[in-house]
PDB file of N, CA and C in Angstrom:
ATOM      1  N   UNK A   1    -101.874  77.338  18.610  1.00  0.00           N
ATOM      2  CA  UNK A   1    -102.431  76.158  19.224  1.00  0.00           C
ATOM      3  C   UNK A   1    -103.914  76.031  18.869  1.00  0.00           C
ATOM      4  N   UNK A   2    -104.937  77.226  18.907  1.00  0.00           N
ATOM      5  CA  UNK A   2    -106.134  77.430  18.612  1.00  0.00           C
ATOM      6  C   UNK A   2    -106.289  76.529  17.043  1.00  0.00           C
ATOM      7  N   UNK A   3    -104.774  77.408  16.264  1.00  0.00           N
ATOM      8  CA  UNK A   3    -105.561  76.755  14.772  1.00  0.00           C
ATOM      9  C   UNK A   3    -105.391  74.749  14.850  1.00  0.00           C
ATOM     10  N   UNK A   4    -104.560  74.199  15.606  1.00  0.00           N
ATOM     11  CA  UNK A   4    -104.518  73.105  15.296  1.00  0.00           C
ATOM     12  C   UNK A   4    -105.709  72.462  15.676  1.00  0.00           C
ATOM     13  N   UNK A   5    -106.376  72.993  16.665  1.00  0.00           N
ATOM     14  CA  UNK A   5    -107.351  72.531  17.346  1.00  0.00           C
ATOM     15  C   UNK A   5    -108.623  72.717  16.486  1.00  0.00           C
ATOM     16  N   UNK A   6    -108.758  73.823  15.340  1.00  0.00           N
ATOM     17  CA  UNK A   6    -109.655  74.241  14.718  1.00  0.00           C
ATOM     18  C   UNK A   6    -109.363  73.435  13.063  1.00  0.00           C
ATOM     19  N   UNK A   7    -108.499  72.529  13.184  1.00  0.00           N
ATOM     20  CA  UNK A   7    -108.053  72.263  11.479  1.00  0.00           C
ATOM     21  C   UNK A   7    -108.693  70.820  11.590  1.00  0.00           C
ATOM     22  N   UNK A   8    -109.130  70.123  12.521  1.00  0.00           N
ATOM     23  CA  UNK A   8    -110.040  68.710  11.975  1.00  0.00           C
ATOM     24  C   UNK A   8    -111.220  69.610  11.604  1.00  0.00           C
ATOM     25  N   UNK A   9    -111.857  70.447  12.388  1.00  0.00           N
ATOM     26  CA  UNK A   9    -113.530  71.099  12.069  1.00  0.00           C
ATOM     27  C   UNK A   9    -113.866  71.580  10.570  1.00  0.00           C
ATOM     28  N   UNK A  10    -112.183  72.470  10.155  1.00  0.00           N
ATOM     29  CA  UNK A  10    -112.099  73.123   8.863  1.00  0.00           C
ATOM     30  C   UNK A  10    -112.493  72.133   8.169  1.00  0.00           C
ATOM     31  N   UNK A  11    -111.636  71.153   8.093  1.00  0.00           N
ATOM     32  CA  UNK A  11    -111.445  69.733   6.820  1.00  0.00           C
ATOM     33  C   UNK A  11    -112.597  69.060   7.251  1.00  0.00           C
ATOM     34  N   UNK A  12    -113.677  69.168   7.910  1.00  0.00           N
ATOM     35  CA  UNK A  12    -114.968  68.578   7.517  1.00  0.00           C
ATOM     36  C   UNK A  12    -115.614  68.878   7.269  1.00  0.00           C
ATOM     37  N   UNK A  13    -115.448  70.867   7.276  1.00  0.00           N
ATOM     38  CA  UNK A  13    -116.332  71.530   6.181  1.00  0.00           C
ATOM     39  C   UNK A  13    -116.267  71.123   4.972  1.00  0.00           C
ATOM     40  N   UNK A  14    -115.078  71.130   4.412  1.00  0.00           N
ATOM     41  CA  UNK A  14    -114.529  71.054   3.319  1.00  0.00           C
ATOM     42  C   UNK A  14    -114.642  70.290   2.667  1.00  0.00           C
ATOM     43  N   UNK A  15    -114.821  69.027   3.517  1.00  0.00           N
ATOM     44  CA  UNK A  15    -115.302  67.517   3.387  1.00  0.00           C
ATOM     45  C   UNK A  15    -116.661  67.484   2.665  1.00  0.00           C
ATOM     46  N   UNK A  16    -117.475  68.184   3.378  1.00  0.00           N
ATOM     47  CA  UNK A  16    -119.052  67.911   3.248  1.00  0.00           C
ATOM     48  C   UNK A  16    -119.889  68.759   1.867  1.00  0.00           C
ATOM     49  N   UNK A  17    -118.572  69.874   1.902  1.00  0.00           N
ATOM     50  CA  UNK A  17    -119.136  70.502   0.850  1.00  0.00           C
ATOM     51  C   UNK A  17    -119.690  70.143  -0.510  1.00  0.00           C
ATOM     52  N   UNK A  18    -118.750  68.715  -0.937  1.00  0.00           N
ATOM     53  CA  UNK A  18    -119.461  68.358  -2.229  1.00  0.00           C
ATOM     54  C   UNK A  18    -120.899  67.915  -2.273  1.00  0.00           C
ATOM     55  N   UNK A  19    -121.483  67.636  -0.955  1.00  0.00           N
ATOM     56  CA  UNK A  19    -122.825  67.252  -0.817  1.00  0.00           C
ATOM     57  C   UNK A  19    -123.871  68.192  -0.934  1.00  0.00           C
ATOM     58  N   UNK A  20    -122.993  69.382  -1.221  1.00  0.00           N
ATOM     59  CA  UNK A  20    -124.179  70.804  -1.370  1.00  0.00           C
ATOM     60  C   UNK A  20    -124.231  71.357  -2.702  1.00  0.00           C
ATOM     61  N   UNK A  21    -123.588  70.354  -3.417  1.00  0.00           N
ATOM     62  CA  UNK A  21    -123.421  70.696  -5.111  1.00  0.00           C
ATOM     63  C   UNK A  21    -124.213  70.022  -5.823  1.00  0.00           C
ATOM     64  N   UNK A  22    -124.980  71.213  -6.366  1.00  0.00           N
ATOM     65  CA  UNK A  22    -125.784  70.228  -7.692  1.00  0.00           C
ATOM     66  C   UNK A  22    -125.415  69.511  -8.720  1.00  0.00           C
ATOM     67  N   UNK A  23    -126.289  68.401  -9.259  1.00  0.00           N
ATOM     68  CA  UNK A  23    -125.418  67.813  -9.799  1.00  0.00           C
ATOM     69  C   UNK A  23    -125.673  68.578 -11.273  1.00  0.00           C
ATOM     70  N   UNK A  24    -124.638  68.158 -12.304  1.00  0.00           N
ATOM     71  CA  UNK A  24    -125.358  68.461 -13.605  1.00  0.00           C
ATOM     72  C   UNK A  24    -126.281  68.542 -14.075  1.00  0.00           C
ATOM     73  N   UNK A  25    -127.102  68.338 -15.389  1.00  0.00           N
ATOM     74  CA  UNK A  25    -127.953  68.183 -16.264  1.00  0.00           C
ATOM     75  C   UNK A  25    -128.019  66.872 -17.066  1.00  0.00           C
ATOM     76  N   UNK A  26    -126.793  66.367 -16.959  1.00  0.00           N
ATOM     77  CA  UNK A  26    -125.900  65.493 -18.198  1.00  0.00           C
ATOM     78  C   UNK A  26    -126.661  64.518 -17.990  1.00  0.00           C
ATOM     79  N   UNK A  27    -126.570  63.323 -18.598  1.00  0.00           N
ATOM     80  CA  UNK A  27    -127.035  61.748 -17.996  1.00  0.00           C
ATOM     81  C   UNK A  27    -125.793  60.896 -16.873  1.00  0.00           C
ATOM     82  N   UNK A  28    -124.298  61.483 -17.301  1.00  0.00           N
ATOM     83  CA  UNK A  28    -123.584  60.327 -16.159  1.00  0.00           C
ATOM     84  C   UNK A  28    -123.205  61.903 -15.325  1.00  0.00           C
ATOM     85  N   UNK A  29    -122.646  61.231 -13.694  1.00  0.00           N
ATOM     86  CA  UNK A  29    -122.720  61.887 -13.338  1.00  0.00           C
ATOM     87  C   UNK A  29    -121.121  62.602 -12.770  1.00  0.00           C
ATOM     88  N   UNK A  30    -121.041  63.319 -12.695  1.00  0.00           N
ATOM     89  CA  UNK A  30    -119.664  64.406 -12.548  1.00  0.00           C
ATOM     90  C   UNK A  30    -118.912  64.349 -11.461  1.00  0.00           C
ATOM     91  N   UNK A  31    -118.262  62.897 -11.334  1.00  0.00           N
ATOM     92  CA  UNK A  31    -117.825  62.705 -10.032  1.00  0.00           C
ATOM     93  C   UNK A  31    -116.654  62.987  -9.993  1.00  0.00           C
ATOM     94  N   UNK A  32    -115.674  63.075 -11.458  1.00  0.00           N
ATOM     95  CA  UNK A  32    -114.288  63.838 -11.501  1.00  0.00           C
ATOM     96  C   UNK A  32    -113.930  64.418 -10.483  1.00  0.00           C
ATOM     97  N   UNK A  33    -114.606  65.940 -10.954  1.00  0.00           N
ATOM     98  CA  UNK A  33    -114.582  67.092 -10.276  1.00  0.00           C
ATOM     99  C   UNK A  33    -114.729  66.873  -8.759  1.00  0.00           C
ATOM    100  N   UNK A  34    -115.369  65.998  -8.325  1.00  0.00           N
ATOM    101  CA  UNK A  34    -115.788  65.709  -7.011  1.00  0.00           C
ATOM    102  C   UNK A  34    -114.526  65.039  -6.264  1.00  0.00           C
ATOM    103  N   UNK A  35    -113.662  64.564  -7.106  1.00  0.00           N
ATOM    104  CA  UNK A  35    -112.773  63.798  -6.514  1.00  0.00           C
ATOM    105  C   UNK A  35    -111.573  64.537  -6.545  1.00  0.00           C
ATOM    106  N   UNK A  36    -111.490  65.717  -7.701  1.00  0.00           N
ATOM    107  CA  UNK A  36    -110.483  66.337  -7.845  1.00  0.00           C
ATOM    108  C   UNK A  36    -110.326  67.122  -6.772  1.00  0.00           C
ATOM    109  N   UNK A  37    -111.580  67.783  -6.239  1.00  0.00           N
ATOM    110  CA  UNK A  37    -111.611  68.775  -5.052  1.00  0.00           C
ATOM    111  C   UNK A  37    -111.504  67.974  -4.078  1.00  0.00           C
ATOM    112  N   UNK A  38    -111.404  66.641  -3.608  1.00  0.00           N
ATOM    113  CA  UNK A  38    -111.503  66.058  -2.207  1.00  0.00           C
ATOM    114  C   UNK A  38    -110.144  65.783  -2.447  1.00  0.00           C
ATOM    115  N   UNK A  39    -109.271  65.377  -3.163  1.00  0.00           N
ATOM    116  CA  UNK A  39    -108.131  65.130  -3.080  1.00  0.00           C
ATOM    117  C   UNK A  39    -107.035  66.364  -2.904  1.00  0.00           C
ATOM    118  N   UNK A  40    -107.946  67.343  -3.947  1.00  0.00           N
ATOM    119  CA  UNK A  40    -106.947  68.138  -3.158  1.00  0.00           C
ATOM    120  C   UNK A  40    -107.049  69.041  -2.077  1.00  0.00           C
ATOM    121  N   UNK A  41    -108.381  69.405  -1.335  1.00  0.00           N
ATOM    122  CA  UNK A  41    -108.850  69.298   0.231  1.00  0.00           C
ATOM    123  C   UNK A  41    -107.859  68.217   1.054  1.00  0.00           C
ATOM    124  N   UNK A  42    -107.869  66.830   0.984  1.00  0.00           N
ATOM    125  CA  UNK A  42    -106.610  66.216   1.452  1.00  0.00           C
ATOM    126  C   UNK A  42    -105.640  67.019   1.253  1.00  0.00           C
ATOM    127  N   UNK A  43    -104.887  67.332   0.304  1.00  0.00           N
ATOM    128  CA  UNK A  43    -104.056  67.679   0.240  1.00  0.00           C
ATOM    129  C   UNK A  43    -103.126  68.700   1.198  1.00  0.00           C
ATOM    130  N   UNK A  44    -104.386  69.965   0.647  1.00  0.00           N
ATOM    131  CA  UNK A  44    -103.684  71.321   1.421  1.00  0.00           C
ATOM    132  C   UNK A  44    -104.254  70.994   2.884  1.00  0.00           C
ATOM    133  N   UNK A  45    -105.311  69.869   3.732  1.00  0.00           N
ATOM    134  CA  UNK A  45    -104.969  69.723   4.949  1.00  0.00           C
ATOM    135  C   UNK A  45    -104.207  68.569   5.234  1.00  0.00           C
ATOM    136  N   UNK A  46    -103.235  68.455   4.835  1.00  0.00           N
ATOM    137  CA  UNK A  46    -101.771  67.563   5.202  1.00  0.00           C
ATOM    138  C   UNK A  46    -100.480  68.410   4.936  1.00  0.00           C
ATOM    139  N   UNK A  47    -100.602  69.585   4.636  1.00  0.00           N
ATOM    140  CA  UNK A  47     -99.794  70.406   4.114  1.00  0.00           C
ATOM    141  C   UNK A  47     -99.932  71.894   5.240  1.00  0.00           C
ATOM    142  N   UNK A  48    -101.099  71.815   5.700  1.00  0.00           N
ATOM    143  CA  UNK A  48    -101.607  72.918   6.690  1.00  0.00           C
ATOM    144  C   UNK A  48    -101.186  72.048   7.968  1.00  0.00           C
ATOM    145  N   UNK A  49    -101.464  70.464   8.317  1.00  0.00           N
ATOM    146  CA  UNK A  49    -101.055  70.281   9.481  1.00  0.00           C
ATOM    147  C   UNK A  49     -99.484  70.320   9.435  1.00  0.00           C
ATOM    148  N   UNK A  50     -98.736  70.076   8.997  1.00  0.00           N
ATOM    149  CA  UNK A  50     -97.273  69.773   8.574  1.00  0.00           C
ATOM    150  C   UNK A  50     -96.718  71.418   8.501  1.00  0.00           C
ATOM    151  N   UNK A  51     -96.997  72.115   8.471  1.00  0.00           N
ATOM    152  CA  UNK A  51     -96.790  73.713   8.861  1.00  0.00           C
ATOM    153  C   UNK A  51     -96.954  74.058  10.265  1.00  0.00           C
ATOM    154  N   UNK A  52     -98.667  74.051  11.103  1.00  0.00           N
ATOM    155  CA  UNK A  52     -98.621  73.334  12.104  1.00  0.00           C
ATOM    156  C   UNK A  52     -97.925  73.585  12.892  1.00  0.00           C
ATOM    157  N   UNK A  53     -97.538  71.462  12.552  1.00  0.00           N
ATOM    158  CA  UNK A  53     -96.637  70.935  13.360  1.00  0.00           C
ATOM    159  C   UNK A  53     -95.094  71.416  13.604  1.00  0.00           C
ATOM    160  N   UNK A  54     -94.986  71.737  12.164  1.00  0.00           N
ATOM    161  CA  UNK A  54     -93.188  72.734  12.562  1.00  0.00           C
ATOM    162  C   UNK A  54     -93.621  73.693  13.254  1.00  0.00           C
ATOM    163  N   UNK A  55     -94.525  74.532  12.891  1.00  0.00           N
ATOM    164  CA  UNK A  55     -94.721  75.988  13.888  1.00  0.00           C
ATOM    165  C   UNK A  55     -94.482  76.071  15.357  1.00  0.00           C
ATOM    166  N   UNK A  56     -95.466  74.728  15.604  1.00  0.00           N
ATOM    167  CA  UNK A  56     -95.715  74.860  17.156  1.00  0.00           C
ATOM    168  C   UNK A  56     -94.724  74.099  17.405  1.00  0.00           C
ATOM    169  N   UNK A  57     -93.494  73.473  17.124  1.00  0.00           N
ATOM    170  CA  UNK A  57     -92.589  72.251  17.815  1.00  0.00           C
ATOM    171  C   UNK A  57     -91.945  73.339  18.798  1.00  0.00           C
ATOM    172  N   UNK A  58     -91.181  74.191  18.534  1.00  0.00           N
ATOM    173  CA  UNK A  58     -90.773  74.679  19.469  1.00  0.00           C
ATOM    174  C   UNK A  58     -91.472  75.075  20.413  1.00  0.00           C
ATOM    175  N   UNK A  59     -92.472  76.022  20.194  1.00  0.00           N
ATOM    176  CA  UNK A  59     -93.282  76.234  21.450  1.00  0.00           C
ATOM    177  C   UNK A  59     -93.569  75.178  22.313  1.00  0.00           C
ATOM    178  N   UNK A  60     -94.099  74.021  21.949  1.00  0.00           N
ATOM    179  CA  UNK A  60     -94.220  73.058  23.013  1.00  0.00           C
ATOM    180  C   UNK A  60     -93.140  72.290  23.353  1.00  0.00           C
ATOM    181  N   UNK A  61     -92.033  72.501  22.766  1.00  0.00           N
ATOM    182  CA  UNK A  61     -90.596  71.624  23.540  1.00  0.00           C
ATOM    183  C   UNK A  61     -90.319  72.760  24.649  1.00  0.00           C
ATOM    184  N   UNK A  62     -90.793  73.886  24.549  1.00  0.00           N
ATOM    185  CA  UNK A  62     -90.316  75.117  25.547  1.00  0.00           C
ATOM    186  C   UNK A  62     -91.598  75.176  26.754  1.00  0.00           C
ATOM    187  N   UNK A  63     -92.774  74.898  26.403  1.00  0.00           N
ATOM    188  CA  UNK A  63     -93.458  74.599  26.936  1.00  0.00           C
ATOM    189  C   UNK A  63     -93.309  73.302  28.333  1.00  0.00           C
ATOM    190  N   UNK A  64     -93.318  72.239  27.698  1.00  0.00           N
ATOM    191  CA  UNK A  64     -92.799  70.938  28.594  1.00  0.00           C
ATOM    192  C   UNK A  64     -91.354  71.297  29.361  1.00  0.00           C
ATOM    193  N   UNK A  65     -90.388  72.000  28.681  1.00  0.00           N
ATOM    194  CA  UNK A  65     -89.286  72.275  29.766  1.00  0.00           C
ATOM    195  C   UNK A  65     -89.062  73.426  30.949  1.00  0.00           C
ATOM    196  N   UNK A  66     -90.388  74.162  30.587  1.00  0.00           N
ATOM    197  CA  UNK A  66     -91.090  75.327  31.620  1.00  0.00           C
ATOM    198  C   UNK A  66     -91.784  74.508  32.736  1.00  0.00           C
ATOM    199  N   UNK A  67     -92.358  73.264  32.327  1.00  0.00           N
ATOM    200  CA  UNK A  67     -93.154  72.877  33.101  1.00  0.00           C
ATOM    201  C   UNK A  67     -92.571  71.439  34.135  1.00  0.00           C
ATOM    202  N   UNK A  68     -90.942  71.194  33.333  1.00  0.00           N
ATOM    203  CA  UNK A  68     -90.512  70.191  33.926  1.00  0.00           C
ATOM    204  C   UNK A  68     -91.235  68.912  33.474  1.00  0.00           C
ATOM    205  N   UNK A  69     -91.630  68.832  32.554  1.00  0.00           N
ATOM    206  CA  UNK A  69     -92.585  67.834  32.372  1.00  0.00           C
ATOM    207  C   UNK A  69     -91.871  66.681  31.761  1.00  0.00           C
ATOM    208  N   UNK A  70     -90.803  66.920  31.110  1.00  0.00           N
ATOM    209  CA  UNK A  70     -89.789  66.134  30.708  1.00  0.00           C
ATOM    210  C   UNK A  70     -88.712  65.356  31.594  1.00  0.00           C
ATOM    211  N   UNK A  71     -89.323  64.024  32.424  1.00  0.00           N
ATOM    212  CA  UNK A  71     -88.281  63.487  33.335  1.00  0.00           C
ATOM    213  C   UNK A  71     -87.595  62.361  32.763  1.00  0.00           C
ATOM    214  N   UNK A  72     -86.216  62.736  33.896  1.00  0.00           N
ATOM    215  CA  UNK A  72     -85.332  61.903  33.249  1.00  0.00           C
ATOM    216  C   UNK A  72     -85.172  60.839  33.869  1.00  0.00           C
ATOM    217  N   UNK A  73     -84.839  59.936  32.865  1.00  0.00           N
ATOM    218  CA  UNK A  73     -84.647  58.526  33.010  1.00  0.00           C
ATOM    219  C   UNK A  73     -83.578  57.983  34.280  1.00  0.00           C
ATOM    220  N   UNK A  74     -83.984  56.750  34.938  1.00  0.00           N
ATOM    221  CA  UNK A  74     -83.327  56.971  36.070  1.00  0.00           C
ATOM    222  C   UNK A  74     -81.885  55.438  35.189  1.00  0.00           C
ATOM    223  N   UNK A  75     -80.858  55.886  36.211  1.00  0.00           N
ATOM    224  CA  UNK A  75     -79.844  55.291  35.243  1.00  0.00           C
ATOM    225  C   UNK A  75     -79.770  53.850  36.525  1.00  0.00           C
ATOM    226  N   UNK A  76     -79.319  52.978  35.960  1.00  0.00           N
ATOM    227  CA  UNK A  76     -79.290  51.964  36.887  1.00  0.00           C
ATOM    228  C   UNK A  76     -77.961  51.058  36.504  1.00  0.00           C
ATOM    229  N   UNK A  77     -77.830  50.138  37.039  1.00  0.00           N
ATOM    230  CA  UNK A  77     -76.368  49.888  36.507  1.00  0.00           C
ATOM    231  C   UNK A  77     -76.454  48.178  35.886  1.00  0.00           C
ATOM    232  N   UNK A  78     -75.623  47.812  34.924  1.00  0.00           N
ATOM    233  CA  UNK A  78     -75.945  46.902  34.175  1.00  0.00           C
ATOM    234  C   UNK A  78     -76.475  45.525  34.454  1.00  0.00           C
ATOM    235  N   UNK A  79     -76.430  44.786  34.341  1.00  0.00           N
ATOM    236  CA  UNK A  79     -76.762  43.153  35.143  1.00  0.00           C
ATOM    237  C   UNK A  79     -75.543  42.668  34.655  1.00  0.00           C
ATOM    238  N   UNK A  80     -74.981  41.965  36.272  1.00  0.00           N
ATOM    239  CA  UNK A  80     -73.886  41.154  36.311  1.00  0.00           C
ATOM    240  C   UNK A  80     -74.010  39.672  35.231  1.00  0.00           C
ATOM    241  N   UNK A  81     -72.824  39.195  35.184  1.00  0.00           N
ATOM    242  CA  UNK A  81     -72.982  37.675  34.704  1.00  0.00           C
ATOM    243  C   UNK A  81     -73.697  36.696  35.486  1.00  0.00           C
ATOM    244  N   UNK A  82     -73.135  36.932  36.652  1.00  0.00           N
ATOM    245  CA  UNK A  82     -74.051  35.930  37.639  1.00  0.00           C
ATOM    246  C   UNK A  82     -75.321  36.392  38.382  1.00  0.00           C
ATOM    247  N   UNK A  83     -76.038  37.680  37.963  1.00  0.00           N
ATOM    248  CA  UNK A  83     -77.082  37.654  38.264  1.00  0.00           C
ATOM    249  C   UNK A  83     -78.231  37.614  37.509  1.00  0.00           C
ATOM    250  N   UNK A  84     -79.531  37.146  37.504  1.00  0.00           N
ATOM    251  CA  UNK A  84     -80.157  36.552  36.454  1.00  0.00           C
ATOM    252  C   UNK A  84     -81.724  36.640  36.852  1.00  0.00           C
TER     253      UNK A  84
END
């Protein structure tokens, strides 16, 4: 539960990091690379939450049914023809 809570903070390290990179020497500037690493930063955190999320499903479906937190729907009975 800790790491899900800790995986937006990660991915804005991760985020920010290209802003701590020098740039080249060259005349244009090296934004490839810059995009290659943010995309795939996206990547492995959509791939880290999606692990996650399977991990913890059970725990919290076991969770909510420890706690009763899951109520059930109350059943009622259909509507007549003539009532409206």
């Amino acid at each position: 539960m800790d790491a899900a809570r800790l995986l937006p903070l990660f991915g804005v390290v991760l985020f920010t990091l290209p802003a701590l990179w020098r740039p080249d020497a060259g005349a244009h500037p090296d934004t490839a690379r810059g995009l290659i690493y943010l995309f795939t930063v996206w990547a492995l955190l959509v791939a880290l939450a999606a692990a996650l999320a399977r991990g913890l499903a059970p725990a919290l479906d076991a969770e909510e049914e420890a706690e009763g937190s899951l109520p059930s729907l109350p059943t009622t009975a259909p509507p007549k023809d003539g009532d409206l």
